[in-house]
Protein backbone atom coordinates (compact mmCIF):
# COMPACT_ATOMS: atom_id res chain seq x y z
CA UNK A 1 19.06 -32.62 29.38
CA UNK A 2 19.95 -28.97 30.92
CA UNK A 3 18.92 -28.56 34.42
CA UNK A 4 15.13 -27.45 35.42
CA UNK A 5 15.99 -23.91 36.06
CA UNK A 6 18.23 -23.00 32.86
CA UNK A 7 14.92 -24.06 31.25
CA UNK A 8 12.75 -21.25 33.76
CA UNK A 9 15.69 -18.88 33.23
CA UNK A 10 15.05 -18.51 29.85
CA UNK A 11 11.24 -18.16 29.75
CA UNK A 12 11.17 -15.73 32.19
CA UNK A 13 14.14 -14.05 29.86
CA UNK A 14 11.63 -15.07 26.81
CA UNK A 15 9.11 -13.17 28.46
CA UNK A 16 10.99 -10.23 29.16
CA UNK A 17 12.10 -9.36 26.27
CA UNK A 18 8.36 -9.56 24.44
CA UNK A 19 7.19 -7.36 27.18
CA UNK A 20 10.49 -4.33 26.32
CA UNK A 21 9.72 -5.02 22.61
CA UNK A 22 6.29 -4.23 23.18
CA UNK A 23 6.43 -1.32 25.08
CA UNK A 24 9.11 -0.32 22.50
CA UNK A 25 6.79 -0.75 19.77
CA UNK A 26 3.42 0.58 21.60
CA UNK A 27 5.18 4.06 21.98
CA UNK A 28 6.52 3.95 18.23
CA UNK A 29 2.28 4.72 17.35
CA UNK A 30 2.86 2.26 14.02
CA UNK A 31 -0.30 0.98 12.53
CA UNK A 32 0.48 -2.49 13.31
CA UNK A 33 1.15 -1.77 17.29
CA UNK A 34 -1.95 -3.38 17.96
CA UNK A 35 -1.22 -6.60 16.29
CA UNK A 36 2.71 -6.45 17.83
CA UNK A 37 1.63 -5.72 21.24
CA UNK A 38 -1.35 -8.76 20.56
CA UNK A 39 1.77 -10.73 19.39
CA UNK A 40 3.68 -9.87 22.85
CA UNK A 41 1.26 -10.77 25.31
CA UNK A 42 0.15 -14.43 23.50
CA UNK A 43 4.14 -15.05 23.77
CA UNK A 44 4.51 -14.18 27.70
CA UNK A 45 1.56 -15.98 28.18
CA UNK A 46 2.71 -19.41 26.24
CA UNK A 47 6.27 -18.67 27.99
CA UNK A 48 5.16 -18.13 31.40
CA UNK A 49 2.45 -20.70 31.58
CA UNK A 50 5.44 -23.40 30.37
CA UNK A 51 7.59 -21.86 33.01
CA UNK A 52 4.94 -22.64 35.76
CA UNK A 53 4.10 -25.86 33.90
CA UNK A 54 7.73 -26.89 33.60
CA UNK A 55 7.82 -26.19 37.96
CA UNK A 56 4.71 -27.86 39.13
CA UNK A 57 4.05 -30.92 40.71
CA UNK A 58 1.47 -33.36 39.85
CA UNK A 59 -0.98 -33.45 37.08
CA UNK A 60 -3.48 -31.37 37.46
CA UNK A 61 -0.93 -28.61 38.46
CA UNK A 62 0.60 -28.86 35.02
CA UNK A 63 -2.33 -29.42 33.08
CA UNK A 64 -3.74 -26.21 34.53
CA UNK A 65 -0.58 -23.98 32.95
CA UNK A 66 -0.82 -25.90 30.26
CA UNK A 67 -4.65 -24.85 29.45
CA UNK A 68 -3.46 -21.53 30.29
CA UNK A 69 -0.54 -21.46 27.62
CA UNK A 70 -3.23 -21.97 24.83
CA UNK A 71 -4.08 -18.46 25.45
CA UNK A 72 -1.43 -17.91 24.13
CA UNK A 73 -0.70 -20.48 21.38
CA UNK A 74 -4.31 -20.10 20.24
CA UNK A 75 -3.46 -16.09 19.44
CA UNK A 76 0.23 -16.51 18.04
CA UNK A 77 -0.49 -17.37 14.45
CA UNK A 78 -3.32 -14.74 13.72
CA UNK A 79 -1.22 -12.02 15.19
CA UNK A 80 1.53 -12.59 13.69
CA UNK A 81 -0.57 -12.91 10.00
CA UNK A 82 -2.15 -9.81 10.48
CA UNK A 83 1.33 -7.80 11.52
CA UNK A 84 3.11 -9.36 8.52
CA UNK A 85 0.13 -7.71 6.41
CA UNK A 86 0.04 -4.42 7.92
CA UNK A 87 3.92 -4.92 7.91
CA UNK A 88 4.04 -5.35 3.72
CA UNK A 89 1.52 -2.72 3.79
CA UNK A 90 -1.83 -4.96 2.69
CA UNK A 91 -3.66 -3.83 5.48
CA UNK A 92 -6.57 -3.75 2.58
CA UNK A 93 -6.90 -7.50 3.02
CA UNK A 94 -7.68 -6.81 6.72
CA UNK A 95 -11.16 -6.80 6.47
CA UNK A 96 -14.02 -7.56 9.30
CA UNK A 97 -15.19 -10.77 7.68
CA UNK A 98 -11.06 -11.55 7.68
CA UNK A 99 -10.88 -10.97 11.41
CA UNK A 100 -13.97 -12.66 12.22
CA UNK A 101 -12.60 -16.00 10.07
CA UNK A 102 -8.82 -15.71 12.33
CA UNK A 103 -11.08 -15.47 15.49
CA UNK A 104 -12.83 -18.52 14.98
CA UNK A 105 -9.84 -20.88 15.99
CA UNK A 106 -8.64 -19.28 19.30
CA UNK A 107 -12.32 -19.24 20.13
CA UNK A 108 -13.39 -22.66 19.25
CA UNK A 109 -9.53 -24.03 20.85
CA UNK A 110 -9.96 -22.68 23.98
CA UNK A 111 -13.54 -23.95 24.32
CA UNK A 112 -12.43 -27.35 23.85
CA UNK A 113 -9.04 -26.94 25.92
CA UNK A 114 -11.17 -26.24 28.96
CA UNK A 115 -14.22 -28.67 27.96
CA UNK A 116 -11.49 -31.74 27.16
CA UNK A 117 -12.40 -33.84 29.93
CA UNK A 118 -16.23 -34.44 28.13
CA UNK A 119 -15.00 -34.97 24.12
CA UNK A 120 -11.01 -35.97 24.14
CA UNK A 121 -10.32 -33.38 21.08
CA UNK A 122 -7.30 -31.90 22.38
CA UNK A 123 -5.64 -34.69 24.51
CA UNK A 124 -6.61 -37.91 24.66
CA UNK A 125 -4.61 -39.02 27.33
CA UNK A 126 -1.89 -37.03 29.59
CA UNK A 127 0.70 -38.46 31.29
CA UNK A 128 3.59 -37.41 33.58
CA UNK A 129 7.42 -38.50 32.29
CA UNK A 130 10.64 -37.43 33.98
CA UNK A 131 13.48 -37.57 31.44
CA UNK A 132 16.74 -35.91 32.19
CA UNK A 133 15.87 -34.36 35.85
CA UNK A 134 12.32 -32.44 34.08
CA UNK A 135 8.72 -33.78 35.20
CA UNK A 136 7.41 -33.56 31.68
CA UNK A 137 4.02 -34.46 30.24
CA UNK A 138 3.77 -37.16 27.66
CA UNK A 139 0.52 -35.95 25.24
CA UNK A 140 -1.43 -38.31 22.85
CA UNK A 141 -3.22 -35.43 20.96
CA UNK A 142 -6.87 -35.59 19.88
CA UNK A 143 -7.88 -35.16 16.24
CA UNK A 144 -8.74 -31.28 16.43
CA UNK A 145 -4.92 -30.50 18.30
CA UNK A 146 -3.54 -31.91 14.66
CA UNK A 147 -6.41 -30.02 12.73
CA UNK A 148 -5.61 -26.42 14.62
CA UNK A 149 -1.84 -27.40 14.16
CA UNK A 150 -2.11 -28.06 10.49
CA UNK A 151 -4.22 -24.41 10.19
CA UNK A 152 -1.70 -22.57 12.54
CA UNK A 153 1.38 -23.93 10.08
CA UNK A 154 -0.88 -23.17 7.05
CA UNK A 155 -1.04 -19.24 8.49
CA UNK A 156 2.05 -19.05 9.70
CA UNK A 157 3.61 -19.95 6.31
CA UNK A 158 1.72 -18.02 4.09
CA UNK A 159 3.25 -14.88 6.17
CA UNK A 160 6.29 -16.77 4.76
CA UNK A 161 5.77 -16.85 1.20
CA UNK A 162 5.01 -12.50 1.97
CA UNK A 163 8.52 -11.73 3.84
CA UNK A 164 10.28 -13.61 1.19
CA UNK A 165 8.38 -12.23 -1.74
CA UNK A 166 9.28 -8.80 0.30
CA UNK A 167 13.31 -10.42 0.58
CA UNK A 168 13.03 -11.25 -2.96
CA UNK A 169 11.57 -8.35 -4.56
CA UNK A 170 12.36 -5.25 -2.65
CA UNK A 171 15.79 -3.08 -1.90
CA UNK A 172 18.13 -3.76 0.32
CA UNK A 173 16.48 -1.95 3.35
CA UNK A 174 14.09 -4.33 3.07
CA UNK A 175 15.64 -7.60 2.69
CA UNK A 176 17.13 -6.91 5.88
CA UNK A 177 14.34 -6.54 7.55
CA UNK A 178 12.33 -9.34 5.33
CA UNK A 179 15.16 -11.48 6.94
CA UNK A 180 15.05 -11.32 10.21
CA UNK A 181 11.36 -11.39 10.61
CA UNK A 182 11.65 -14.73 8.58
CA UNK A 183 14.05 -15.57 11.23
CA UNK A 184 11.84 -14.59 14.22
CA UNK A 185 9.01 -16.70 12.42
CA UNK A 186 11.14 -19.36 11.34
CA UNK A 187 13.13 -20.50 14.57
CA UNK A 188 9.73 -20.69 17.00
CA UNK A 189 7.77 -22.63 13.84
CA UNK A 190 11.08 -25.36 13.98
CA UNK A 191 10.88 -25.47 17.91
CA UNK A 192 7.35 -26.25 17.78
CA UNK A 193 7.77 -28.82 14.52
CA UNK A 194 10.55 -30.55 17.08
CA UNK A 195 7.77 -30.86 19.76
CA UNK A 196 4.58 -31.54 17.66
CA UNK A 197 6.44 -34.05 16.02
CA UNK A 198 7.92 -36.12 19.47
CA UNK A 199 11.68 -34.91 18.07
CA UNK A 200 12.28 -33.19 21.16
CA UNK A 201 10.43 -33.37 24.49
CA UNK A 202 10.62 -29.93 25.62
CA UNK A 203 8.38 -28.11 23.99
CA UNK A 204 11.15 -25.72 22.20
CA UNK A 205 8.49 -22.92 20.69
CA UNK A 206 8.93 -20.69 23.39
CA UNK A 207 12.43 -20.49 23.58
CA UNK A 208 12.26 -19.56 19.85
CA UNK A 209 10.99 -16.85 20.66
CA UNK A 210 13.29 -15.65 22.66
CA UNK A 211 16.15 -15.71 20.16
CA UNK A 212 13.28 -14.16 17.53
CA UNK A 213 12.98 -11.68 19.99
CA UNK A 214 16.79 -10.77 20.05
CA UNK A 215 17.13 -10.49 16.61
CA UNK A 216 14.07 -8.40 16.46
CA UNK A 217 15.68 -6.06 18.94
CA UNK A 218 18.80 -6.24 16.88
CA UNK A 219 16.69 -5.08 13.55
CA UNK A 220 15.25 -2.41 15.80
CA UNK A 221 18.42 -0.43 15.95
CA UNK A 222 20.00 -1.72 13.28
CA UNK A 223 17.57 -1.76 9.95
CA UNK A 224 15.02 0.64 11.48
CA UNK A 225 12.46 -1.69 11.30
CA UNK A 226 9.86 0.20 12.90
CA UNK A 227 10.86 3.68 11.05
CA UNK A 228 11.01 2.07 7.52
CA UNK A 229 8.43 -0.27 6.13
CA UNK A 230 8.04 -1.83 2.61
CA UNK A 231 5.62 0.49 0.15
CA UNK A 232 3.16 -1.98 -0.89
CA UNK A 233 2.51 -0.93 -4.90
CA UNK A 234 -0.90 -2.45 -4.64
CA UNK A 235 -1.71 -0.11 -1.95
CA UNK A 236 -0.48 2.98 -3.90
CA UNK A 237 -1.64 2.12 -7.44
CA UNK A 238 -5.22 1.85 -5.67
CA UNK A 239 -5.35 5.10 -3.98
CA UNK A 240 -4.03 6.95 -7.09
CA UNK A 241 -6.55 9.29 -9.16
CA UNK A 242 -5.28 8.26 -12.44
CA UNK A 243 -6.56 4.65 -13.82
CA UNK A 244 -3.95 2.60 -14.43
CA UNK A 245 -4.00 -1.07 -16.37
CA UNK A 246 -1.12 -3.51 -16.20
CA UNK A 247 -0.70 -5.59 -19.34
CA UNK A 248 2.10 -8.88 -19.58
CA UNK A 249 4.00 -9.42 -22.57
CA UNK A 250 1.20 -11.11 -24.47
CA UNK A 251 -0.93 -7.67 -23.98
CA UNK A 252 -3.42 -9.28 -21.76
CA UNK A 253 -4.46 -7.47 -18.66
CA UNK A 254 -3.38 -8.58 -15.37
CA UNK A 255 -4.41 -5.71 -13.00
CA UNK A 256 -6.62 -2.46 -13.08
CA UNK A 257 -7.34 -0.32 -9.99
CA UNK A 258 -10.03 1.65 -8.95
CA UNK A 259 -9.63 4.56 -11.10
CA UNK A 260 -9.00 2.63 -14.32
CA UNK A 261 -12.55 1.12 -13.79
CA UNK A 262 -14.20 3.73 -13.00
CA UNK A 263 -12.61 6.32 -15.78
CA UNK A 264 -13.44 3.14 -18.90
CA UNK A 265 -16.73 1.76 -17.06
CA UNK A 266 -15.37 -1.59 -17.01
CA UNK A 267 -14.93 -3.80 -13.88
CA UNK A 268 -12.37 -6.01 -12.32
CA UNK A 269 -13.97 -8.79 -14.48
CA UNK A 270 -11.62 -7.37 -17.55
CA UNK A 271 -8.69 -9.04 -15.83
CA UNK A 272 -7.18 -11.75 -17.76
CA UNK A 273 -8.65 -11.01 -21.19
CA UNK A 274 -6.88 -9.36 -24.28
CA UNK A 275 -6.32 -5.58 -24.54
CA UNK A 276 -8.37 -5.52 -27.37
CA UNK A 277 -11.88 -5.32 -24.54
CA UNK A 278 -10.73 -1.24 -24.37
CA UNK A 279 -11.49 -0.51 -27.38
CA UNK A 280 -14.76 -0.02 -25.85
CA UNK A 281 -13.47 2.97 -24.30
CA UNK A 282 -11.11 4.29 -26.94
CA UNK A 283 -10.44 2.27 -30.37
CA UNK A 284 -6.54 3.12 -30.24
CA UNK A 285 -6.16 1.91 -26.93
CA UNK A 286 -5.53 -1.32 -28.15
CA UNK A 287 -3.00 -0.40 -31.22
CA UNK A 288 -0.51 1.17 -28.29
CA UNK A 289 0.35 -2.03 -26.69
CA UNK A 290 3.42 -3.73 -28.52
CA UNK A 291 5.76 0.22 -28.10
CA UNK A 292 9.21 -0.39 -27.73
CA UNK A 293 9.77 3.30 -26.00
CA UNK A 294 6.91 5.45 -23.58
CA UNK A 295 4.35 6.66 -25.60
CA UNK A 296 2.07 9.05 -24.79
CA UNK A 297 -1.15 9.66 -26.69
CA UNK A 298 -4.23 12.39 -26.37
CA UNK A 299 -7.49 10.87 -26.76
CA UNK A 300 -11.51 11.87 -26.83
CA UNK A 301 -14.23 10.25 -25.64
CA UNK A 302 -17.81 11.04 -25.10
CA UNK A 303 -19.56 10.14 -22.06
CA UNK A 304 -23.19 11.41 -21.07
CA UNK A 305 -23.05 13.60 -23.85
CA UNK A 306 -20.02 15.42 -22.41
CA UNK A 307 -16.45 15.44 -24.54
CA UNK A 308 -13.53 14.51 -21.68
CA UNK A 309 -10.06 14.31 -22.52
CA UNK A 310 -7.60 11.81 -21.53
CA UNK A 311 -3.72 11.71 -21.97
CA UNK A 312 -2.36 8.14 -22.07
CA UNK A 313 1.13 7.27 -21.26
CA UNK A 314 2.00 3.56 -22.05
CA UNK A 315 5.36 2.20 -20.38
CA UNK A 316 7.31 -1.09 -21.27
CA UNK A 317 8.07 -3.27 -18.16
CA UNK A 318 11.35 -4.73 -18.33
CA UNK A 319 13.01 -7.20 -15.49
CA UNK A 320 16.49 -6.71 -13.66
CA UNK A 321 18.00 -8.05 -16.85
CA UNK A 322 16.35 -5.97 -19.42
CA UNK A 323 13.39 -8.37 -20.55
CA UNK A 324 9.95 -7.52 -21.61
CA UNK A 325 7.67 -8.62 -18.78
CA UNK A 326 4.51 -6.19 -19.83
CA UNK A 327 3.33 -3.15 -20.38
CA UNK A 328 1.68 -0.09 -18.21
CA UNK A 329 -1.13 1.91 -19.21
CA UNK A 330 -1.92 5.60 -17.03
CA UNK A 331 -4.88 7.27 -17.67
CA UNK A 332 -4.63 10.51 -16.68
CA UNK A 333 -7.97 12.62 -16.93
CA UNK A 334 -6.54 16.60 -17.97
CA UNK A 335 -10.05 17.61 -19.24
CA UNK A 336 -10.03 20.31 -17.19
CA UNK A 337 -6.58 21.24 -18.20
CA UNK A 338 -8.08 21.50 -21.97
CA UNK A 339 -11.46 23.17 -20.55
CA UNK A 340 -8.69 26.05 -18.86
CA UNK A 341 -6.79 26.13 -22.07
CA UNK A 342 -9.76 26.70 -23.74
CA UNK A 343 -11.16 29.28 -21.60
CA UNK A 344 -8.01 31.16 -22.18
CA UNK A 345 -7.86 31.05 -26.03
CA UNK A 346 -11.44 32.31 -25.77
CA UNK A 347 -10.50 35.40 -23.88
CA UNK A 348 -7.51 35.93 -25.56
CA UNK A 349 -9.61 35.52 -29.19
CA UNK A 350 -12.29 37.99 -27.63
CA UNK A 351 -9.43 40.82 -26.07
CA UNK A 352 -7.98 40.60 -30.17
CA UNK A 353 -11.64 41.21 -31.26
CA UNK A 354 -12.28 44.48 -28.82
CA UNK A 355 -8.73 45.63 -29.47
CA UNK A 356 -9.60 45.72 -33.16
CA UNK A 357 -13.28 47.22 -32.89
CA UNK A 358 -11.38 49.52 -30.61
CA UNK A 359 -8.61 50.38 -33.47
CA UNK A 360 -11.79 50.67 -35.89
CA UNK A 361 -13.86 52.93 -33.96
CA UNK A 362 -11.11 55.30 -33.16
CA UNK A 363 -8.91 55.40 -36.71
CA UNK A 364 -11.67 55.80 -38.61
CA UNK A 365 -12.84 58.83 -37.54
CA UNK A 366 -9.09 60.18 -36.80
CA UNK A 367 -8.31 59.73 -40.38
CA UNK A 368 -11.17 61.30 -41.89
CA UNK A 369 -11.06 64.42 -39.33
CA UNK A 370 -6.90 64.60 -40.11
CA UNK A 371 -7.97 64.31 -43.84
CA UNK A 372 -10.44 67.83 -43.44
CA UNK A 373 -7.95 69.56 -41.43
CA UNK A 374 -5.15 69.06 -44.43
CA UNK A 375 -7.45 70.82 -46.53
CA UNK A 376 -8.35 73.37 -44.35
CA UNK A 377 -4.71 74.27 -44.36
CA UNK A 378 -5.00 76.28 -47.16
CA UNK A 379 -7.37 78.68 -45.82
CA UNK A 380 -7.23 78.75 -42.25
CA UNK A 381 -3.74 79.24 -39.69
CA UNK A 382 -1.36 76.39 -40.28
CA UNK A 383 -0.19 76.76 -36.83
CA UNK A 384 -3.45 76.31 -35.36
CA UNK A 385 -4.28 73.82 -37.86
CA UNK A 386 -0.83 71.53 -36.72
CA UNK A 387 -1.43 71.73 -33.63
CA UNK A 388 -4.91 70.43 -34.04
CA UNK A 389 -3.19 67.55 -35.93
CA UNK A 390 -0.67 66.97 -33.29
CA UNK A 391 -3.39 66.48 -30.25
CA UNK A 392 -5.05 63.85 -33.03
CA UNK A 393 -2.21 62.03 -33.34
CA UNK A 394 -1.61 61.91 -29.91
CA UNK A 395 -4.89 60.20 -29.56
CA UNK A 396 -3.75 57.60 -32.41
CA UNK A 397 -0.57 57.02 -30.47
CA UNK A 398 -2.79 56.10 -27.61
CA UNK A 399 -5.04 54.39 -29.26
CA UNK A 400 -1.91 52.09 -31.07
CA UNK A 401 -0.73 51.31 -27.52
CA UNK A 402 -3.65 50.09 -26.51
CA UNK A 403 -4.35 47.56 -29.25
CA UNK A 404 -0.51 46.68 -29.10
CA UNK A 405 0.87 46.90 -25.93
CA UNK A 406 -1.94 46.77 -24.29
CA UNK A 407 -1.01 49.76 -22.15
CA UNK A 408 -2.57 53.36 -22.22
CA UNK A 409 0.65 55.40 -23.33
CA UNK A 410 2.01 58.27 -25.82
């Protein structure tokens, strides 16, 4: 067993480091500061309060720095979930109900942390042990320290499964940083497994962090961590204008956002059934799913009486090794590209009309009054006469240039 104040040494170092990191971060103005910083302070506050636990004398001493570390084991796990989510970029799933749910354990732990003495839920019994030159306590844990333990694991991995679907499914940029925040996750959970489960009898979760904390330092300047984050695809699919409607291979649909619902009047309730339910909104919908190539199609449909117009680009999905995994439908609405194309045609159809009328109006009469001044050739001054002709031609030249051209020239 290392010496009492290697063990101090390295909290305080612990602690240190989560305060730099979160000044580091707090300054950076990311959307998950809040959470990091949240993050921070629970760590210094389970490190410190084992430091001063880990140097008192007598029960009660320890047992107060030990009610004060659950400030800070209490906040740990819902911090760190809600980081990892802003983190992957599903800050959607952040909702007030979610934060309310996360707030009900820290709440409800530290009530009964403080209250033990009446119920027994946390401790049972405490007891003071000196193994290896450290006054440590000996816990035998109530049944709600195992139920909170069992939820904090349950949190705490889920955030798992995320940074290694990130690690798994991302670019290299990413797995990097997927990595070492598995790492900064990873080595406090296996402390903490060591203690909970009377492997080791220092309570090894806060020095976890404190190599976490190195590596996240490390990743700081290293994988630009805090510059680069993963783009969630949820996230952007849902904020996009066009609909869009992801099929697998068997053409059944497996995700529509916002826009897709709204655009075919369906709901979210169309996920999981066959491609053939959008025929409701256009019958060949339906016959596009199965294309080997992108396709992309120009449909009608008639809503409120109104004619909109949709262009529909279908997409095969293929994996890393050239497999069919499903199919992508956009729906993009260019009904007011066809309304401006229209609009145009119109005016161009009604400038040909008026440059005909135009050609009518003036040719006619030209003609017939160069058809009277030929014959009045014979008795009159041909001079006089031609240049008559000549000024009436001039007028036709005009007149040509207008209709053609479009421009008022000889």
């Amino acid at each position: 067993m290392l010496p009492v104040d290697f063990y101090l040494i390295t909290l305080l170092a612990a602690s240190f480091i989560s305060v730099v990191l979160a000044i580091y971060v707090w300054h950076s103005k990311l959307s998950f500061r809040y959470s990091f910083a949240i993050l921070m302070a629970a760590i210094v506050c389970w490190a410190i309060g084992y430091a001063f636990e880990l140097g008192s004398d007598g029960i009660d001493a320890k047992m107060f720095w030990v009610k004060i570390q659950y400030f800070g084991i209490v906040s740990v796990p819902p911090a760190w979930f809600m980081l990892v989510l802003q983190y992957a970029g599903r800050e959607r799933w952040i909702t007030k109900r979610v934060i309310a749910i996360l707030c009900i354990d820290p709440v409800v732990t530290i009530s009964l942390v403080w209250t033990n003495e009446w119920h027994k839920l946390i401790w049972k019994s405490a007891a003071i042990i000196e193994k290896g030159g450290l006054s440590l306590i000996n816990f035998e844990y109530g049944i709600w320290a195992y139920l909170r333990s069992g939820y904090a694991y349950i949190l705490i991995l889920f955030t798992v499964a995320i940074l290694l679907h990130i690690f798994l499914n991302s670019y290299r940029i990413y797995r990097r940083q997927a990595a070492v925040l598995l790492l900064f996750s990873l080595i406090p959970l296996a402390g903490n497994a060591l203690y909970i489960f009377k492997i080791s009898s220092v309570d090894l979760t806060p020095f976890g962090f404190l190599a976490g904390g190195i590596f996240l330092l490390w990743s700081f300047s290293k994988f630009r961590l805090l510059d680069i984050k993963p783009l969630a695809m949820a996230t952007l699919i849902e904020s996009m204008q066009d609909g869009v409607v992801a099929l697998d291979r068997n053409c059944r649909i497996v995700e529509m956002n916002p826009a897709a619902c709204r655009i075919m009047g369906m709901d979210e309730e169309m996920v999981g059934k066959h491609v053939d339910v959008l025929k409701r909104f256009h019958v060949d919908l339906p016959k596009m799913c199965g294309v080997e190539n992108e396709t992309m199609k120009e449909i009608e449909v008639e809503k409120g009486g109104d004619i909109l117009y949709y262009e529909i680009k279908i997409s095969p999905l293929k994996d890393r090794y050239g497999n069919l995994i499903g199919y992508l439908f956009v729906i993009h609405d260019i009904t007011q590209r066809k309304e401006a194309i229209k609009k145009v045609e119109e005016a161009l159809e009604k400038e040909r009309e008026f440059k005909l009328k135009t050609a009518h109006y003036f040719f006619n009469p030209l003609c017939i009054a160069k058809g009277y001044l030929e014959l009045l050739k014979r008795d009159c001054k041909r001079e006089e006469i031609d240049r008559i002709i000549k000024a009436i031609e001039r007028v036709e030249n005009v007149v040509k240039n207008i209709v053609t051209k479009g421009k008022i020239e000889e």
